[in-house]
Protein backbone atom coordinates (compact mmCIF):
# COMPACT_ATOMS: atom_id res chain seq x y z
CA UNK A 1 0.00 0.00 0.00
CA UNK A 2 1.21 3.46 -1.14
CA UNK A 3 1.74 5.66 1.72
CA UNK A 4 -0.93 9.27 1.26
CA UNK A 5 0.54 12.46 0.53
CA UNK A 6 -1.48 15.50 0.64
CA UNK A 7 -0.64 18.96 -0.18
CA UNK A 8 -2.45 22.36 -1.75
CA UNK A 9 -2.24 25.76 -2.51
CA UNK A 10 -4.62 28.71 -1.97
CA UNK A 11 -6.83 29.94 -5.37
CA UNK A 12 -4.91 33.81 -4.32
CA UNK A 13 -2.25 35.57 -6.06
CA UNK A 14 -0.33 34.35 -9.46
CA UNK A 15 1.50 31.26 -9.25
CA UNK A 16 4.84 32.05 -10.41
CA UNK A 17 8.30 29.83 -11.21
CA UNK A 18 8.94 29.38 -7.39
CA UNK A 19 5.94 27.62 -7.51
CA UNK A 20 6.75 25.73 -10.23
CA UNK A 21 9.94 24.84 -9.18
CA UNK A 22 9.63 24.14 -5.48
CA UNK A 23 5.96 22.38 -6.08
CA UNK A 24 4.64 21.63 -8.50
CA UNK A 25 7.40 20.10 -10.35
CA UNK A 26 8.08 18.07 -7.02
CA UNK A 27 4.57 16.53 -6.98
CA UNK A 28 5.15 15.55 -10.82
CA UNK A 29 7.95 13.85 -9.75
CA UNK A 30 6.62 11.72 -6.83
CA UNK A 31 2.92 11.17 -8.09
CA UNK A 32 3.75 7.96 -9.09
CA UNK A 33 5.09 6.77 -6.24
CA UNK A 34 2.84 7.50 -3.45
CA UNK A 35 -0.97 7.85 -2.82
CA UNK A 36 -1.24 11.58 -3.88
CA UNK A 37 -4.17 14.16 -3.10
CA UNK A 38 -3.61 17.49 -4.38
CA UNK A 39 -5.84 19.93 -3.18
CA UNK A 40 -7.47 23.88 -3.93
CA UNK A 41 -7.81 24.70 -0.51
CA UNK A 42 -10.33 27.88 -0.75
CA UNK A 43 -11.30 27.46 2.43
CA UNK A 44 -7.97 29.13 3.63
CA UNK A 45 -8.39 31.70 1.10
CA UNK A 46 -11.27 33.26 2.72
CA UNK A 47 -9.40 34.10 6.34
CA UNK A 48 -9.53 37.38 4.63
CA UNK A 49 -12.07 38.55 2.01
CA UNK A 50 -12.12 37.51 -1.43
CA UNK A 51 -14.19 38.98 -4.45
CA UNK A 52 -16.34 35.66 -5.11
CA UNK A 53 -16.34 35.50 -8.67
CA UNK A 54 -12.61 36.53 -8.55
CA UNK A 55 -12.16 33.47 -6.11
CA UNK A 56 -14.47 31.08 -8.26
CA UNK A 57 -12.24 31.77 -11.55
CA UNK A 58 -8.88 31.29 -9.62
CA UNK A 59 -10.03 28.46 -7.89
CA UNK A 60 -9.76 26.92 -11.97
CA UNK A 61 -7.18 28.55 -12.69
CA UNK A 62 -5.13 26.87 -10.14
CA UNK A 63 -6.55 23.41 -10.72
CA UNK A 64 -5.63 24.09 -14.76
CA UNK A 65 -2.26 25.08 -13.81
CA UNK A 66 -1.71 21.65 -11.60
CA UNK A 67 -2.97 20.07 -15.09
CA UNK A 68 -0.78 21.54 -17.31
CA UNK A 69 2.64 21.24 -15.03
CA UNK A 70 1.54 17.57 -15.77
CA UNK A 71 -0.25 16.48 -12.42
CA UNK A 72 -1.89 12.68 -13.50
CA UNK A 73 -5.48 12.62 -12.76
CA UNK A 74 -6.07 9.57 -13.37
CA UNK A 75 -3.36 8.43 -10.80
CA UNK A 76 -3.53 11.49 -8.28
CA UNK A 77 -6.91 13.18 -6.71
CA UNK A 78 -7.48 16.78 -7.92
CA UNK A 79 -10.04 18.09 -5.57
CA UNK A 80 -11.01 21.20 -3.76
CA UNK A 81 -11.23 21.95 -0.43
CA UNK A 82 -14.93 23.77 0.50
CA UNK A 83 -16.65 20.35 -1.91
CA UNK A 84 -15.66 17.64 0.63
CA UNK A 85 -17.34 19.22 4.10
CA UNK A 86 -15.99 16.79 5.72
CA UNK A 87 -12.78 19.11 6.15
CA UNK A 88 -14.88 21.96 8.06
CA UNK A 89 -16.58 19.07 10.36
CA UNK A 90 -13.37 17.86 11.19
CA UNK A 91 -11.76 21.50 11.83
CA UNK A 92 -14.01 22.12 14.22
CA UNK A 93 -13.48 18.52 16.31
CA UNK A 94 -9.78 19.61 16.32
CA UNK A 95 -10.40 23.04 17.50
CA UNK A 96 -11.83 21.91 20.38
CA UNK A 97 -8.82 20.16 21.44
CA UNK A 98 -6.22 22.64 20.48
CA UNK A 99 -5.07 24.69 23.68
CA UNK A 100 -5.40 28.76 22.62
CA UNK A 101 -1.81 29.43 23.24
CA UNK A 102 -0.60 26.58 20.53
CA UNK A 103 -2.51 29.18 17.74
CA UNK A 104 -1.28 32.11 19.89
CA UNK A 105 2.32 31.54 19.06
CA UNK A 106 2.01 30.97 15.28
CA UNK A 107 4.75 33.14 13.70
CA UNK A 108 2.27 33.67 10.75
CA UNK A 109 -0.43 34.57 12.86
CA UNK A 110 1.51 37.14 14.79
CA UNK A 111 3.11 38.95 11.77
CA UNK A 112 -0.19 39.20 9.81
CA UNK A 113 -2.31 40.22 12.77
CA UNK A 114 0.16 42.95 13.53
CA UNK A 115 -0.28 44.61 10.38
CA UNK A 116 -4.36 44.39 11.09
CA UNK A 117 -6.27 46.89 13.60
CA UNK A 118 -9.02 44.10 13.40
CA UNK A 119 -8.81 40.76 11.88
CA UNK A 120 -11.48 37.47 11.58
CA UNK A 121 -11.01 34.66 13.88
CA UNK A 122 -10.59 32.43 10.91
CA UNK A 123 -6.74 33.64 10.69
CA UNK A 124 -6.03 32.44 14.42
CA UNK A 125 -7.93 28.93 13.06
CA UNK A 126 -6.09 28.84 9.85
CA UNK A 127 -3.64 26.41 11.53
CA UNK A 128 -6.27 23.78 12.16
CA UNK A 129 -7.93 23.83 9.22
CA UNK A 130 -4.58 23.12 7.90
CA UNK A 131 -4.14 20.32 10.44
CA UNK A 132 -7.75 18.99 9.42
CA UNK A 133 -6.87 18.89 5.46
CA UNK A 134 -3.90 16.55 6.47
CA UNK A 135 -5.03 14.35 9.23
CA UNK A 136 -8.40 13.77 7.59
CA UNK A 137 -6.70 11.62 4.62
CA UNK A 138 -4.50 10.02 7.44
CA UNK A 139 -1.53 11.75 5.26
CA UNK A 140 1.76 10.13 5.74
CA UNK A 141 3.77 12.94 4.60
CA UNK A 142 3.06 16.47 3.56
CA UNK A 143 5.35 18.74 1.03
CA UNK A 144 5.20 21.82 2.49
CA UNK A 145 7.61 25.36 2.52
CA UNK A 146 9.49 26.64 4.91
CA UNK A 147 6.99 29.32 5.79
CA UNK A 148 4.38 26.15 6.62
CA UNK A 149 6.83 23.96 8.69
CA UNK A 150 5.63 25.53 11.85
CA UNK A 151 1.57 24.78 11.15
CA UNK A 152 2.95 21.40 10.33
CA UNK A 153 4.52 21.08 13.01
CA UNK A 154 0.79 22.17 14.64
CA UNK A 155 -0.72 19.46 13.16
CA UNK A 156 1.76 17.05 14.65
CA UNK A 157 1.35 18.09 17.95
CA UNK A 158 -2.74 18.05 17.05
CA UNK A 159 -2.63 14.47 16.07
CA UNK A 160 -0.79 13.59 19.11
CA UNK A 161 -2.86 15.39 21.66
CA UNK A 162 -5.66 13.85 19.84
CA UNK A 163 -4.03 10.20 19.95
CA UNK A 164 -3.38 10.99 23.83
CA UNK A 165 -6.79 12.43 25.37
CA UNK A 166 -9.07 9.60 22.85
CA UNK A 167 -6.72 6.35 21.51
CA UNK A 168 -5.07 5.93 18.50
CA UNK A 169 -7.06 7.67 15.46
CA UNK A 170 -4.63 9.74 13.41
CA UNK A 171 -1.17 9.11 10.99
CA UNK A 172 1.23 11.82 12.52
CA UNK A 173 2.65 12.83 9.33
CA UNK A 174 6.20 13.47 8.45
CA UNK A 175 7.29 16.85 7.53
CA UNK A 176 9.49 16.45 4.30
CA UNK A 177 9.73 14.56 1.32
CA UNK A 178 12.66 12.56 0.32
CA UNK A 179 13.31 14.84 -2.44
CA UNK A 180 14.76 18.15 -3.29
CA UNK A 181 13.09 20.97 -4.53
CA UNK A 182 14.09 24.43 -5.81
CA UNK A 183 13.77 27.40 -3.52
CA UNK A 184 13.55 30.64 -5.53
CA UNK A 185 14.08 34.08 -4.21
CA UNK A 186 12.47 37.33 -5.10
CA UNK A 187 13.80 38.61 -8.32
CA UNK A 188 13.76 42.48 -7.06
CA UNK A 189 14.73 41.25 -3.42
CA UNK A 190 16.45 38.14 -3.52
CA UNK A 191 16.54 37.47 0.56
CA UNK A 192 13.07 37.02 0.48
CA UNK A 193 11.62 34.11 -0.64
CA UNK A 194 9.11 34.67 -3.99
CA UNK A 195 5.86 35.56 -3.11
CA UNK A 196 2.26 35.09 -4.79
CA UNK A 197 0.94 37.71 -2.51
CA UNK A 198 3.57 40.08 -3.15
CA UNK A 199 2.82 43.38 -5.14
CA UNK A 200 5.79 44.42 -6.76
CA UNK A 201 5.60 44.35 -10.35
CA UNK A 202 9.13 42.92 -11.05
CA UNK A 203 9.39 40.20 -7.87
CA UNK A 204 8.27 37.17 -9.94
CA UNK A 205 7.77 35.79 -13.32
CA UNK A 206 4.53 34.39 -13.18
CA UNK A 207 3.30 30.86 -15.11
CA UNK A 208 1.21 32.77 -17.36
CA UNK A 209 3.32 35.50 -18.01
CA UNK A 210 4.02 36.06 -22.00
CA UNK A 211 7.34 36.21 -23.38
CA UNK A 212 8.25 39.69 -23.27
CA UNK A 213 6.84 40.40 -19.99
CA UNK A 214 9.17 37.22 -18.72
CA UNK A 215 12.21 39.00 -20.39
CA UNK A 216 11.30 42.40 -19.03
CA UNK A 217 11.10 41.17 -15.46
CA UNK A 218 14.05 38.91 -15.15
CA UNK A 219 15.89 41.54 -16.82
CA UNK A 220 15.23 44.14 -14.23
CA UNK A 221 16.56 41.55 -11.71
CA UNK A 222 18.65 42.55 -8.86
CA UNK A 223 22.36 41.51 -9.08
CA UNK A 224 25.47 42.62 -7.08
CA UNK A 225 28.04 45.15 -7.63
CA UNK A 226 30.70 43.14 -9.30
CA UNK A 227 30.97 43.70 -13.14
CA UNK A 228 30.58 39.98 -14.36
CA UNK A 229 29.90 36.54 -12.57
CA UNK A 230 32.33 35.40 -9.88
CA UNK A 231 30.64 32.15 -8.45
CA UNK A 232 32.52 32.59 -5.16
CA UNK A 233 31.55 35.72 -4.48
CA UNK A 234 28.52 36.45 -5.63
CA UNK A 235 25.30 37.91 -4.43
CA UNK A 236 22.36 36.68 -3.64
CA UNK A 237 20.62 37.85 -6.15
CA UNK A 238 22.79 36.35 -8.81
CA UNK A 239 22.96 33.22 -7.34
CA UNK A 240 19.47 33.21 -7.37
CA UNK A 241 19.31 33.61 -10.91
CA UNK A 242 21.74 30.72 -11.75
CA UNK A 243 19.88 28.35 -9.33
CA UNK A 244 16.47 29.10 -11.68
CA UNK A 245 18.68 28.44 -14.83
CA UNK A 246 19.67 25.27 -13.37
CA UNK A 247 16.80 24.46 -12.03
CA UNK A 248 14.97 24.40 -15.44
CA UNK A 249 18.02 23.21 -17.57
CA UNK A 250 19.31 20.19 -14.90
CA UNK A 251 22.28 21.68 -15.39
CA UNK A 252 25.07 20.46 -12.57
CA UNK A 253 26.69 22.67 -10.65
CA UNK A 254 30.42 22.32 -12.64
CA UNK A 255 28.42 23.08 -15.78
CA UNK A 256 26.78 25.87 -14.61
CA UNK A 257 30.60 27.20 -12.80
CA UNK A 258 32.11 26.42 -16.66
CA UNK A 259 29.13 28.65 -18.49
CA UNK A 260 28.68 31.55 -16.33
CA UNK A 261 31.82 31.91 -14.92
CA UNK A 262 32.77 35.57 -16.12
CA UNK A 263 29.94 36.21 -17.80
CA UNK A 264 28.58 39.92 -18.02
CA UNK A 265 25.02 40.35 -16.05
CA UNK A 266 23.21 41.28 -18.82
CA UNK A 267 24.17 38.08 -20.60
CA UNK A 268 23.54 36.42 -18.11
CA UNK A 269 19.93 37.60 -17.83
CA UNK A 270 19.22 36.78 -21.43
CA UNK A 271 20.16 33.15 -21.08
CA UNK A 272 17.86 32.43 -17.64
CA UNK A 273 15.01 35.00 -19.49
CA UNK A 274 15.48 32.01 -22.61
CA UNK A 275 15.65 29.34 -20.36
CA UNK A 276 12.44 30.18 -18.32
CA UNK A 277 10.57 30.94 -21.44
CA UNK A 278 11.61 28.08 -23.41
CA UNK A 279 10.16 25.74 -20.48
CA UNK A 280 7.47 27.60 -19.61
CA UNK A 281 5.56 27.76 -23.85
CA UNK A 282 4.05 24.24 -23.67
CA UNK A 283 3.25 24.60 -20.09
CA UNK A 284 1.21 27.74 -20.92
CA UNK A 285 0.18 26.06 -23.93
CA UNK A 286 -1.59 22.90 -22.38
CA UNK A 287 -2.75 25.33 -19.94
CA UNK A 288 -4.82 26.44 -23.33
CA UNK A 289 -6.05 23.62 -24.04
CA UNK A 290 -7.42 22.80 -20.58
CA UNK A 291 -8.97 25.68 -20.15
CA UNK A 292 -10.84 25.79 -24.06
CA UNK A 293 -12.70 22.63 -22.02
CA UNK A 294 -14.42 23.64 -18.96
CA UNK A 295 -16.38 20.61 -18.73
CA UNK A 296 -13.18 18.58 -18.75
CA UNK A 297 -11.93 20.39 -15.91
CA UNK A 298 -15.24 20.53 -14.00
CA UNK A 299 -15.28 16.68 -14.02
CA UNK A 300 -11.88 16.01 -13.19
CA UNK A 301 -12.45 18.44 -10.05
CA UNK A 302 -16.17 16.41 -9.15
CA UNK A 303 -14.12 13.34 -9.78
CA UNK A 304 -11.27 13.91 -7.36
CA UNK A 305 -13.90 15.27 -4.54
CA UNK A 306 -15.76 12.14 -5.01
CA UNK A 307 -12.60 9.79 -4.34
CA UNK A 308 -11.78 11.46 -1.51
CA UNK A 309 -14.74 11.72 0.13
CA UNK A 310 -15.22 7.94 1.73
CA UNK A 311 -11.77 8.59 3.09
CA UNK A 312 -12.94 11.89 4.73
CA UNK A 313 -15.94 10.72 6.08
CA UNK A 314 -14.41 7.36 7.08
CA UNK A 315 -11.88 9.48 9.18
CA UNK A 316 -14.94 12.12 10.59
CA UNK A 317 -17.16 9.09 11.38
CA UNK A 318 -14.02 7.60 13.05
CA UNK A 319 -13.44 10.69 15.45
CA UNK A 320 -17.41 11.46 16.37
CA UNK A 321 -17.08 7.81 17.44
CA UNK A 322 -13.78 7.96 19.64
CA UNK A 323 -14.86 11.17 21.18
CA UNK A 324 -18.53 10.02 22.41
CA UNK A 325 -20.28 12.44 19.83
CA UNK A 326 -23.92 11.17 18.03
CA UNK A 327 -23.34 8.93 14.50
């Protein structure tokens, strides 16, 4: 038996290369091999407000895009969140066993709420609805970022509390894959990690992004003040930029020292701008033909839901049972 993997990304924002890269690519890679659930989770995406028809046409967007970077349906579950219920029934078990402090102390929670004079109790929640999405398919390991290794760490301690106060119900899922994946860095600041939700117009290069927009943002790119690549030395934001060429070419790290080694920043820029935008024309271009078929993608969405769903409820029937509660 295939041990579960679950993972998902909110319907907000563009998805951009650092997506791609430390993802989605990774889940292409692994499908295969493990019981995989990939999930829209638009649940999250309303801790703060969303336009709903802005939130309805993302929510596709983002399923199109896990499509076209060449997610299997017919091997993998594409589902999202807010059609299996079962996730908000079993958010709100979990709540009720989570001590207020353990959502207190959530970096994420702290830094957002501080830039808030008011803010929805969903945000301080977000955490265990993020535990429920994972413990409900009994997920054995979960790809998450960095900025999601302390909620997963939440949902460890969850599913152990749990295990304690009512017997043995849950998987306590690992917290990494046995895989690498990319991690890209702003292209405007390259100490900070690429952002969906950030707003500056040349900090990512975004899936959809055409050609020339691709070459005008990479191009703008921060660098360092030497006058040419020096591998040794250089700055962050170049060696950010030779990570995404090797990322997308597979290019080892004495081939990349061989090519670049001297080379003037501007050439450089051309050859990742190339790179990016040779990979990224048949993505974009199955991400065409998904899209020209909305049926297509409406029943591979209904599909996934309705494979997932006996697990859910399996798992929810499971924890009404252990904890005394009417089935």
């Amino acid at each position: 038996m295939r041990t579960r993997v679950f993972s998902g990304m909110q319907p907000t924002g563009n998805l951009h290369i650092g997506n791609y890269l430390g993802a989605l690519k990774n889940w292409v890679r692994i499908q295969h091999d493990y019981e995989c659930i990939f999930c829209i989770v638009d649940l999250h995406a309303v801790t703060v407000y969303q336009d709903p028809a802005a939130l309805r046409a993302k929510i596709l967007e983002i399923a199109a895009l896990y499509l076209a970077a060449g997610i299997d349906p017919k091997d993998c579950s594409i589902m999202v969140q807010s059609a299996v219920p079962a996730h908000t029934e079993l958010s709100w078990m979990l709540t009720c066993v989570t001590p207020l402090g353990w959502l207190e102390r959530m970096t994420q929670f702290k830094a957002k709420s501080a830039k808030q004079e008011s803010i929805g109790s969903g945000l301080l929640q977000y955490p265990v609805l993020m535990a429920a999405d994972i413990l409900l398919y009994q997920a054995g390991i979960v790809p998450v970022g960095e900025d999601q290794a302390q909620h997963l760490e939440l949902t460890r301690d969850i599913a152990q509390r749990f295990n304690s106060l009512y017997g043995d119900t849950f998987v306590v899922p690992n917290t990494s894959l046995p895989t690498v994946a990319a991690r890209v860095m702003g292209l405007d600041d390259p100490t900070q990690k690429m952002s969906k939700s950030a707003t500056g117009l040349n900090h990512a290069v975004g899936l959809l992004d055409p050609p020339d927009k691709i070459r005008k943002t990479i191009m703008r790119a921060t660098t360092d003040s030497n006058p040419a690549v020096d591998i040794p030395n250089a700055g962050p934001g170049v060696i950010n930029l030779l990570s995404i060429y090797q990322a997308f070419s597979g290019a080892t790290d004495e081939e990349i020292k061989a090519q670049f080694t001297g080379l003037r920043y501007g050439d450089l820029k051309k050859l990742v701008a190339e790179m990016v935008i040779t990979h990224l024309e048949p993505f974009q271009q199955r991400y065409r033909e998904i899209t020209a078929d909305p049926a297509y993608l409406a029943a591979i969405l209904r599909e996934g839901a309705e494979r997932v769903a006996p697990i859910a409820n399996d798992t929810v029937h499971t924890v009404k049972q252990r904890m005394g509660l009417y089935t």
